[in-house]
C-alpha atoms as a PDB file:
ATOM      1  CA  UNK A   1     129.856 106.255 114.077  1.00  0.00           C
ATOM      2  CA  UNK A   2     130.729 108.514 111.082  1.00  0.00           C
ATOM      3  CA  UNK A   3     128.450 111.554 110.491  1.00  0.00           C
ATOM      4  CA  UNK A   4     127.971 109.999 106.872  1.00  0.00           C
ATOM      5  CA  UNK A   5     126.472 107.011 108.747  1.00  0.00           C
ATOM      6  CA  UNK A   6     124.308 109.612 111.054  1.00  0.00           C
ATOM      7  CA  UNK A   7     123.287 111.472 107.925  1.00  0.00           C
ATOM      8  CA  UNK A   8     122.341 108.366 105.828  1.00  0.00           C
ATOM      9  CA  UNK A   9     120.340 106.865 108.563  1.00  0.00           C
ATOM     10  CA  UNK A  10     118.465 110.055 109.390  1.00  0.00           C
ATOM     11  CA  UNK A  11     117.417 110.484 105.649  1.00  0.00           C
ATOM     12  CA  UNK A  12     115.962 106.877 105.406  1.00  0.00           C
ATOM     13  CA  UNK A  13     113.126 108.160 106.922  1.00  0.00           C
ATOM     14  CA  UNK A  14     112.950 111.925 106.788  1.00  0.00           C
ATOM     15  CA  UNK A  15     114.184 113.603 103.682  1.00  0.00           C
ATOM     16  CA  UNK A  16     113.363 116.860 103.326  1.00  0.00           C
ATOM     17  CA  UNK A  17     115.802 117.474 100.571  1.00  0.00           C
ATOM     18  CA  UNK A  18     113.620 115.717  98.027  1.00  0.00           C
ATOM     19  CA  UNK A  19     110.699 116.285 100.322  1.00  0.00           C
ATOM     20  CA  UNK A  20     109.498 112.926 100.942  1.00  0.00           C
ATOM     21  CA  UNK A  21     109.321 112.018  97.383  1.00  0.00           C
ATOM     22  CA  UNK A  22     111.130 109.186  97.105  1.00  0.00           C
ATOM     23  CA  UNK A  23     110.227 105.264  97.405  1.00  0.00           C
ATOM     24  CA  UNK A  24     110.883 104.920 100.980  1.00  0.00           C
ATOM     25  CA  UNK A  25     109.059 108.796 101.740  1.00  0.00           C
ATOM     26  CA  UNK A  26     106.022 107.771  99.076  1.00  0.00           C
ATOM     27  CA  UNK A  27     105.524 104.454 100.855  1.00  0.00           C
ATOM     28  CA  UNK A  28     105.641 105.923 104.613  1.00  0.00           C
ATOM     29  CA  UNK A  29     103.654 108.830 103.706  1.00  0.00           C
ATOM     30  CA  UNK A  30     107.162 111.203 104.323  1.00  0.00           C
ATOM     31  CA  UNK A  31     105.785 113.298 101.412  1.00  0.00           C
ATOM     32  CA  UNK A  32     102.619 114.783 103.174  1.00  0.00           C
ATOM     33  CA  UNK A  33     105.373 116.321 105.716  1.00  0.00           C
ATOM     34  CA  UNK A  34     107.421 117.258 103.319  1.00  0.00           C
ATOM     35  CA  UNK A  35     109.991 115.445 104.573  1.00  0.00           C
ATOM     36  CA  UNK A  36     110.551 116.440 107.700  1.00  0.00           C
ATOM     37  CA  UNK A  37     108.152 113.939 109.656  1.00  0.00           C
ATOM     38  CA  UNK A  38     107.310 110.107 109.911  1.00  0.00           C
ATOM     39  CA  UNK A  39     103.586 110.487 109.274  1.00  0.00           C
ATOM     40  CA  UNK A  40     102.322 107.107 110.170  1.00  0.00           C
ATOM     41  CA  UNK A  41     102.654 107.105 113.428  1.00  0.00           C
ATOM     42  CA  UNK A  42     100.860 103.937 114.062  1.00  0.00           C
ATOM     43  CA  UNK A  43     103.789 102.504 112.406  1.00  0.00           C
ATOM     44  CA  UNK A  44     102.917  99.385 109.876  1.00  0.00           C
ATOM     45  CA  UNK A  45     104.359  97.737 107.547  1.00  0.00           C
ATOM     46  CA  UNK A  46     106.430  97.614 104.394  1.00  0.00           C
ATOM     47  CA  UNK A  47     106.512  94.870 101.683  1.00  0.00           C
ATOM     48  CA  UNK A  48     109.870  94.576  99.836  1.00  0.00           C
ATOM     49  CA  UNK A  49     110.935  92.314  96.329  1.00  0.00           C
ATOM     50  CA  UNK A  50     113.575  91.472  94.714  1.00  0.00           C
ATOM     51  CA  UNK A  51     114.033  88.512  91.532  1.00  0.00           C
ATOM     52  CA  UNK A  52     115.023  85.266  92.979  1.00  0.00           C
ATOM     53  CA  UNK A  53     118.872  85.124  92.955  1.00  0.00           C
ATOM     54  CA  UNK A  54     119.953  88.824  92.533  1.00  0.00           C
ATOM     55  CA  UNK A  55     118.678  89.505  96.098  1.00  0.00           C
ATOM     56  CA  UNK A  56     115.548  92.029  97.726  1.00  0.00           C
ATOM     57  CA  UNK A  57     115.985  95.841  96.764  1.00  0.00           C
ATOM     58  CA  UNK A  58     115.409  96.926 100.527  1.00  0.00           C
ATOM     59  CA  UNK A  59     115.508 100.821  99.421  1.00  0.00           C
ATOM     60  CA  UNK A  60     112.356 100.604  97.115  1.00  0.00           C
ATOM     61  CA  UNK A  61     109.040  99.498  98.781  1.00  0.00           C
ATOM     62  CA  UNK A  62     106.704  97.515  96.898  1.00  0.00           C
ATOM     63  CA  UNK A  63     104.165  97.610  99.182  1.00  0.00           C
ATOM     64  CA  UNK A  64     102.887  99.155 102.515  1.00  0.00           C
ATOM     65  CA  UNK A  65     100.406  98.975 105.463  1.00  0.00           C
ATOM     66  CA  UNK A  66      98.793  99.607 108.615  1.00  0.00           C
ATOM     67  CA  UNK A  67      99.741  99.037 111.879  1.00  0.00           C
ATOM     68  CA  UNK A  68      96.656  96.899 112.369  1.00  0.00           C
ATOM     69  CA  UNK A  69      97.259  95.438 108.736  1.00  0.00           C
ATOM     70  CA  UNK A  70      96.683  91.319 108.110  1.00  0.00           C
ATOM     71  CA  UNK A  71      97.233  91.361 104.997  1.00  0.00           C
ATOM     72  CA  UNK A  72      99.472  93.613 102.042  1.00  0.00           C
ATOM     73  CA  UNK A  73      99.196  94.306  98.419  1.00  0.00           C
ATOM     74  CA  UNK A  74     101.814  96.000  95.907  1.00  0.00           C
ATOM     75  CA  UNK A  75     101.465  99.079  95.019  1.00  0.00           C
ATOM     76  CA  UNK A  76      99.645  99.051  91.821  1.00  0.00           C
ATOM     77  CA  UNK A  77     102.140 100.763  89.364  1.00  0.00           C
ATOM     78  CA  UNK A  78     104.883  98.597  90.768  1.00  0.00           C
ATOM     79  CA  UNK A  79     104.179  95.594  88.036  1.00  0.00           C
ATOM     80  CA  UNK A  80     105.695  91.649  87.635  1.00  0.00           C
ATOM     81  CA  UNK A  81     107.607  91.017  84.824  1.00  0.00           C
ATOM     82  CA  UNK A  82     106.494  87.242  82.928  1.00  0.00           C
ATOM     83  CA  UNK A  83     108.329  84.156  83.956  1.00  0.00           C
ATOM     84  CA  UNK A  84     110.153  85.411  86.589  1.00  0.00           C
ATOM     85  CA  UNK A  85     110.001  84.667  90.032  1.00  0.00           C
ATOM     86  CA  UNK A  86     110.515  87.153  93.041  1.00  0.00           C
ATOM     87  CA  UNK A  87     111.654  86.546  96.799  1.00  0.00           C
ATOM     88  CA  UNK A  88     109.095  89.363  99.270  1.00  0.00           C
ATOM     89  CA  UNK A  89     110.078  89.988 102.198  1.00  0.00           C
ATOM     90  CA  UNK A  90     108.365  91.920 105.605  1.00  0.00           C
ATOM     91  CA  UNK A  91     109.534  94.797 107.629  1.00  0.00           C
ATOM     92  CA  UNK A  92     107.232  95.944 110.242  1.00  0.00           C
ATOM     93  CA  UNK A  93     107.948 100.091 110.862  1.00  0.00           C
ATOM     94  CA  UNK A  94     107.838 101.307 114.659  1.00  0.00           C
ATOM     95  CA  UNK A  95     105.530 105.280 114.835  1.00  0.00           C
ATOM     96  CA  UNK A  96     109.185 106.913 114.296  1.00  0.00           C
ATOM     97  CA  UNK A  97     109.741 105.231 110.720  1.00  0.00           C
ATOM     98  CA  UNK A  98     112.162 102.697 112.135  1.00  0.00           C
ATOM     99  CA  UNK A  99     112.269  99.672 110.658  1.00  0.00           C
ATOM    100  CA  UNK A 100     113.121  95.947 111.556  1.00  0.00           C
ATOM    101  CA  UNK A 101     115.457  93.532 110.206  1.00  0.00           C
ATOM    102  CA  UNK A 102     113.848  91.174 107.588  1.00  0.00           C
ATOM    103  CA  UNK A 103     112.508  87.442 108.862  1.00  0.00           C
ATOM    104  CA  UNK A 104     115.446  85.063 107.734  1.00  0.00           C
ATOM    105  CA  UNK A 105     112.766  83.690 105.017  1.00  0.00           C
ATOM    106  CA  UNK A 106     110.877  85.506 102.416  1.00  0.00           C
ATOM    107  CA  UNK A 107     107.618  84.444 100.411  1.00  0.00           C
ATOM    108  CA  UNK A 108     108.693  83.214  96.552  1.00  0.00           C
ATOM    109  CA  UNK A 109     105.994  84.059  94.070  1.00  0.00           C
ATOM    110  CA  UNK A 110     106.568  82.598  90.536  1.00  0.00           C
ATOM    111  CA  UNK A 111     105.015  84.437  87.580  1.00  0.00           C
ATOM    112  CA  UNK A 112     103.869  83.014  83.937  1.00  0.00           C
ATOM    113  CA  UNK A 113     104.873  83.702  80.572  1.00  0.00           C
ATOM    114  CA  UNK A 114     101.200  85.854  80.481  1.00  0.00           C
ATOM    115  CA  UNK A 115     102.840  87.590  84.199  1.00  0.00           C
ATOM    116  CA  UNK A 116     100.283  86.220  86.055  1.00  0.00           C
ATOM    117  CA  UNK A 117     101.123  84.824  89.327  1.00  0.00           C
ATOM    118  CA  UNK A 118     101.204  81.039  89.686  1.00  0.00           C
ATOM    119  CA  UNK A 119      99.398  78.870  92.541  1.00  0.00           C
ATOM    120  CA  UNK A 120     101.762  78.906  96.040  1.00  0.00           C
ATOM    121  CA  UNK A 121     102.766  75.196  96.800  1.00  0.00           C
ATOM    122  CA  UNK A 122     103.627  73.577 100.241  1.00  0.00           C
ATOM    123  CA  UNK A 123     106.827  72.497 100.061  1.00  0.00           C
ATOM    124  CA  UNK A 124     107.620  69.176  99.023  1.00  0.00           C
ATOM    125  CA  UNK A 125     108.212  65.948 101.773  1.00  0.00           C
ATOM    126  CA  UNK A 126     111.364  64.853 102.509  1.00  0.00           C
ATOM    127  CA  UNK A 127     113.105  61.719 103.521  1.00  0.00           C
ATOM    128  CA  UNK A 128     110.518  58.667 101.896  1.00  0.00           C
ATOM    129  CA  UNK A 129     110.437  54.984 102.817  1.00  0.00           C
ATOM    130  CA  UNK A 130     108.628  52.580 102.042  1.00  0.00           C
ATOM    131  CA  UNK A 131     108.031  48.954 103.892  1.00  0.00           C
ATOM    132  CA  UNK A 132     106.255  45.689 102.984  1.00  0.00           C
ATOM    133  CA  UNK A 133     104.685  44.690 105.674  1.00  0.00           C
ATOM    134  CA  UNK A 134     102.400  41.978 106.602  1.00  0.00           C
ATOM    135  CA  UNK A 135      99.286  40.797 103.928  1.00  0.00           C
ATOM    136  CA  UNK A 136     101.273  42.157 100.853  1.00  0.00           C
ATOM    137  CA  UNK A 137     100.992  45.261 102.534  1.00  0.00           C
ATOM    138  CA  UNK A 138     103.316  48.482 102.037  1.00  0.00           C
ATOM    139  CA  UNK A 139     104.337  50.953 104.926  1.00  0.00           C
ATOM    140  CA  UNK A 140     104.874  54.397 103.778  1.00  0.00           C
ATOM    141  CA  UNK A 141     106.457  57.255 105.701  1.00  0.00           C
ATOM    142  CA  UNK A 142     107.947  60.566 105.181  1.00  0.00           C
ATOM    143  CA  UNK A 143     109.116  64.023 106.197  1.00  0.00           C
ATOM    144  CA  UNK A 144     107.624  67.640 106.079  1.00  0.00           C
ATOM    145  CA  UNK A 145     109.686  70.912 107.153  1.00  0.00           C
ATOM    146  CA  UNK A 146     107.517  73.878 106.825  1.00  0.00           C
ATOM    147  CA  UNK A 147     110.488  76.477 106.545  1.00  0.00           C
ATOM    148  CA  UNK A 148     110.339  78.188 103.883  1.00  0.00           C
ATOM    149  CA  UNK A 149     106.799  77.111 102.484  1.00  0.00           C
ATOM    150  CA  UNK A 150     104.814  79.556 100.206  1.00  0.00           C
ATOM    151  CA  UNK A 151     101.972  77.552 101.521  1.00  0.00           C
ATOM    152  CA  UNK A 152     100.901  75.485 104.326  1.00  0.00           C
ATOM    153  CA  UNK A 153      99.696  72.121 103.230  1.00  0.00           C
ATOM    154  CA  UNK A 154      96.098  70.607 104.506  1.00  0.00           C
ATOM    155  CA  UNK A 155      96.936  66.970 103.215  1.00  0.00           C
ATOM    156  CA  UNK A 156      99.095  64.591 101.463  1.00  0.00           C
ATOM    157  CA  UNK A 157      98.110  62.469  98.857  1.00  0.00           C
ATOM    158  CA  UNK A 158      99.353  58.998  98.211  1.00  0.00           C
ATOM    159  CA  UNK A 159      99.611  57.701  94.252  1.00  0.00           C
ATOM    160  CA  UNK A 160     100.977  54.427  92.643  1.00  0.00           C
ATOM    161  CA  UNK A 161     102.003  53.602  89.801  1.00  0.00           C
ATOM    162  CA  UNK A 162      99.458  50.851  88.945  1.00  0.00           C
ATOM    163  CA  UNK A 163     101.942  48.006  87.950  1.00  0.00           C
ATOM    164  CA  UNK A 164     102.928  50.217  85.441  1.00  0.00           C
ATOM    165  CA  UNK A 165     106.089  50.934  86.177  1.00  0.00           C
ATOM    166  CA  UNK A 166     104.735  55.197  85.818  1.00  0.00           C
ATOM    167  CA  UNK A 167     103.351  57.053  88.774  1.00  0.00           C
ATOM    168  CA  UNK A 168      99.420  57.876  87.808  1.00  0.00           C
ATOM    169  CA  UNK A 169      98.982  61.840  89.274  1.00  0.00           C
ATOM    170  CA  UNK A 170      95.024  61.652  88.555  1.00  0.00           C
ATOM    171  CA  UNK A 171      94.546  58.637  90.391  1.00  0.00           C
ATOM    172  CA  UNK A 172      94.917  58.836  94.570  1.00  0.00           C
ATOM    173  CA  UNK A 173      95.061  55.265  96.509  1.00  0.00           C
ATOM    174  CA  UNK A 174      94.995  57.324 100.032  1.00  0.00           C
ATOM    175  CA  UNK A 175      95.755  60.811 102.012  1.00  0.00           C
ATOM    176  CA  UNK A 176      96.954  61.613 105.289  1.00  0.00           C
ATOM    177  CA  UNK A 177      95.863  64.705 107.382  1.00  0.00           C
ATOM    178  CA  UNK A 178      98.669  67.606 107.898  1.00  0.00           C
ATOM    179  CA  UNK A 179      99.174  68.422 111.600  1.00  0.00           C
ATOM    180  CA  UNK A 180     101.616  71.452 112.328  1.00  0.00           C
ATOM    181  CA  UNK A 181     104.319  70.505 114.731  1.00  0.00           C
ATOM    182  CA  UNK A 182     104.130  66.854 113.544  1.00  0.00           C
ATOM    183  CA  UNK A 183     107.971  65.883 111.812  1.00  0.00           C
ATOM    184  CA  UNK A 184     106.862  62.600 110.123  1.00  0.00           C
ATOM    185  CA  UNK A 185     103.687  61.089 108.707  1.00  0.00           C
ATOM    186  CA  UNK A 186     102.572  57.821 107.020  1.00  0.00           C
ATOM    187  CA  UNK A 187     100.275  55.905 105.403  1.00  0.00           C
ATOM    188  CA  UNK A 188      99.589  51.827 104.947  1.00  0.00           C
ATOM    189  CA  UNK A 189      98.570  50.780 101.411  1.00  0.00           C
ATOM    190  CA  UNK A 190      95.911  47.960 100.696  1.00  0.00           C
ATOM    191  CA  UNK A 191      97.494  44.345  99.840  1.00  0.00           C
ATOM    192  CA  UNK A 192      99.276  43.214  96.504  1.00  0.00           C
ATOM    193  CA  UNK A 193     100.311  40.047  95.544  1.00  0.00           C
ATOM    194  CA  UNK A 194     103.446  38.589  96.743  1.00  0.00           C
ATOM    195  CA  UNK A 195     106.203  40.020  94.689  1.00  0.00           C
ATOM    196  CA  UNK A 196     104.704  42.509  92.976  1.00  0.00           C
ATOM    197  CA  UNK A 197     106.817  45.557  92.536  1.00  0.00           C
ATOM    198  CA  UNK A 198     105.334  49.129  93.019  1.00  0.00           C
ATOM    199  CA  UNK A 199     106.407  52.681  92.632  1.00  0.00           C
ATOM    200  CA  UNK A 200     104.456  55.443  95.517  1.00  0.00           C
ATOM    201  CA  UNK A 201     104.449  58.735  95.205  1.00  0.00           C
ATOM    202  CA  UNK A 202     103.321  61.149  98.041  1.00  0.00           C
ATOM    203  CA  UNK A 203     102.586  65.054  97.247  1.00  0.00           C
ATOM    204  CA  UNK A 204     101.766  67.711  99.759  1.00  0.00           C
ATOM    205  CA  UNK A 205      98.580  69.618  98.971  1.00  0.00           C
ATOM    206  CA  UNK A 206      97.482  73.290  99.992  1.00  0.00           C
ATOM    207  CA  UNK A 207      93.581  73.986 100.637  1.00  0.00           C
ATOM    208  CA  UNK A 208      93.051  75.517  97.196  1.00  0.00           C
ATOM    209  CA  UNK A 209      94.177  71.695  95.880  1.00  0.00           C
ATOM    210  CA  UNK A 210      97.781  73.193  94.782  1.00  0.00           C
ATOM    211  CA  UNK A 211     100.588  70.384  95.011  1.00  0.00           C
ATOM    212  CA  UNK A 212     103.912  70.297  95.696  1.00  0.00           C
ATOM    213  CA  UNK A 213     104.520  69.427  92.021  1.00  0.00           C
ATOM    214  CA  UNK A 214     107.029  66.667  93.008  1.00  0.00           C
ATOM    215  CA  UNK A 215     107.584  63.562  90.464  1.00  0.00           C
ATOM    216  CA  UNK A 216     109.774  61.651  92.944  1.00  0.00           C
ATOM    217  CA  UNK A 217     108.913  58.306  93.190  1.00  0.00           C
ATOM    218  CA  UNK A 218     109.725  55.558  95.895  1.00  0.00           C
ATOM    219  CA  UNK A 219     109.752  51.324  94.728  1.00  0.00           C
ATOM    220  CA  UNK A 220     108.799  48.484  97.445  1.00  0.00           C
ATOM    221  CA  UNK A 221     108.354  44.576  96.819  1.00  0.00           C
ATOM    222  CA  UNK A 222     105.304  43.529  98.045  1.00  0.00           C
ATOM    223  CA  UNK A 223     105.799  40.070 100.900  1.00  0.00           C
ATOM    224  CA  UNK A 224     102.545  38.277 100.935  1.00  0.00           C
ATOM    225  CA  UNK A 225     103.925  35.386 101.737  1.00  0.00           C
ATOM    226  CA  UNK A 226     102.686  33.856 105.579  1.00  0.00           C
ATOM    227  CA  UNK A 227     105.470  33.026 107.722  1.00  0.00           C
ATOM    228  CA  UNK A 228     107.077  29.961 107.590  1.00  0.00           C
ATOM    229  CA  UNK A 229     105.897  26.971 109.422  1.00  0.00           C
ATOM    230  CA  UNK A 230     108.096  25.218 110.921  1.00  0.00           C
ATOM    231  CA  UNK A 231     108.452  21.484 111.328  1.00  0.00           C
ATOM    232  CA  UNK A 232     107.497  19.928 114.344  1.00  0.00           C
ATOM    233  CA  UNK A 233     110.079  20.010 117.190  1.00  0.00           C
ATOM    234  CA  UNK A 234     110.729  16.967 119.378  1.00  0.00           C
ATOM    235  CA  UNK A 235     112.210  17.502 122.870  1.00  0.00           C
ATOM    236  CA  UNK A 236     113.054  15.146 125.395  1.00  0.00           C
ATOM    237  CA  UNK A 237     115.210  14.852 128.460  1.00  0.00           C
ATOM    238  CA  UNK A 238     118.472  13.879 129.201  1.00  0.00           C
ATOM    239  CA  UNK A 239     120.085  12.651 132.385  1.00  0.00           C
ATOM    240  CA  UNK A 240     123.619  14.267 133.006  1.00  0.00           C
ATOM    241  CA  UNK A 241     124.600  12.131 135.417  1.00  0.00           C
END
């Protein structure tokens, strides 16, 4: 390893040349040493940003906290600029000022034209079907991956489209329970008339009532037809021989 490397490495966390007055010293308290000590010892936490496709700044800490932290806010004079959206991401800090590697995902947080942060959404289902199945009937099924989610979903909602041919958002025909670990979910509609053609729609819904926001829409022909009878059968024995 290079001495540059060394040197670099050492002054991530102790910089007495600017005594501790820097992002990284500010944020890990560096500056009430004056650079020459890690003064949280009970190591914690440090929140980092950067705008969604130009990658996290991992030199300038937005945030910090604790060791026995659950939660973590920005700092307040580091501010959100309007309709853009930011990728955070976690490093937990060990009592020497080491830090870890970021998790693989990071929280998105969108912000409006007035820069105030929008609603986090579950993420939206994947992979829909739908069935006709006995009594004009549909079968409806689908997908949820949780990777990735700014928020974990408490339900899905079920809408139609009302023989409209448009999916009605205000209007929900039926919901189905989230359960983490579970890959697939569905739902069975109430009867139509035989041949009626309907569009489904199935959002996932955090506990503050936040949707996915998704407009996809799924089409099924409803069978109400009963089986058909068949005629009667006639059987009767034959002799081989």
């Amino acid at each position: 390893m290079a001495v540059t490397d060394l040197l670099s490495k050492w002054l991530v966390h102790y910089d007495p040349i600017h005594r501790g007055w820097t992002p990284r010293g500010i944020a890990g308290a560096v500056c009430t040493t004056r650079g020459y000590g890690f003064a949280r010892v009970g190591g914690g936490y440090n929140l980092y940003r950067g705008v969604v496709g130009s990658g996290i700044d991992f030199s300038s800490p937005v945030g910090a906290a604790g060791f026995d932290a659950t939660q973590i806010k920005t700092f307040e004079w580091r501010g959100h600029s309007a309709l853009t959206q930011y990728r955070y991401a976690l490093r937990s800090v060990g009592g020497g000022g080491v830090e870890s590697d970021p998790g693989p995902q990071g929280a998105v947080v969108s912000f409006d034209g007035t820069g105030v942060a929008e609603a986090l959404r579950p993420n939206g289902v994947t992979n829909p079907s739908v069935h006709p199945v006995s009594g004009g009937a549909f079968a409806l099924s689908w997908d949820y991956d949780p990777r990735g989610q700014e928020a974990v979903p408490v339900e899905f909602r079920v809408f139609d489209d009302g023989g409209t041919g448009v999916i009605d958002f205000m209007s929900v025909i039926g919901s189905v329970a989230y359960a983490a670990g579970v890959g697939r979910f569905g739902f069975t509609t109430g009867s139509f008339a035989s041949g009626a053609v309907r569009l489904f729609a199935v959002r996932a819904v955090a506990a503050d009532g936040t949707t996915d926001g998704s407009t996809a829409a799924m089409e099924g022909v409803a069978d109400g037809l009963p089986p058909v009878v068949h005629p009667e059968v006639f059987v009767s024995l034959v002799d081989g021989d």
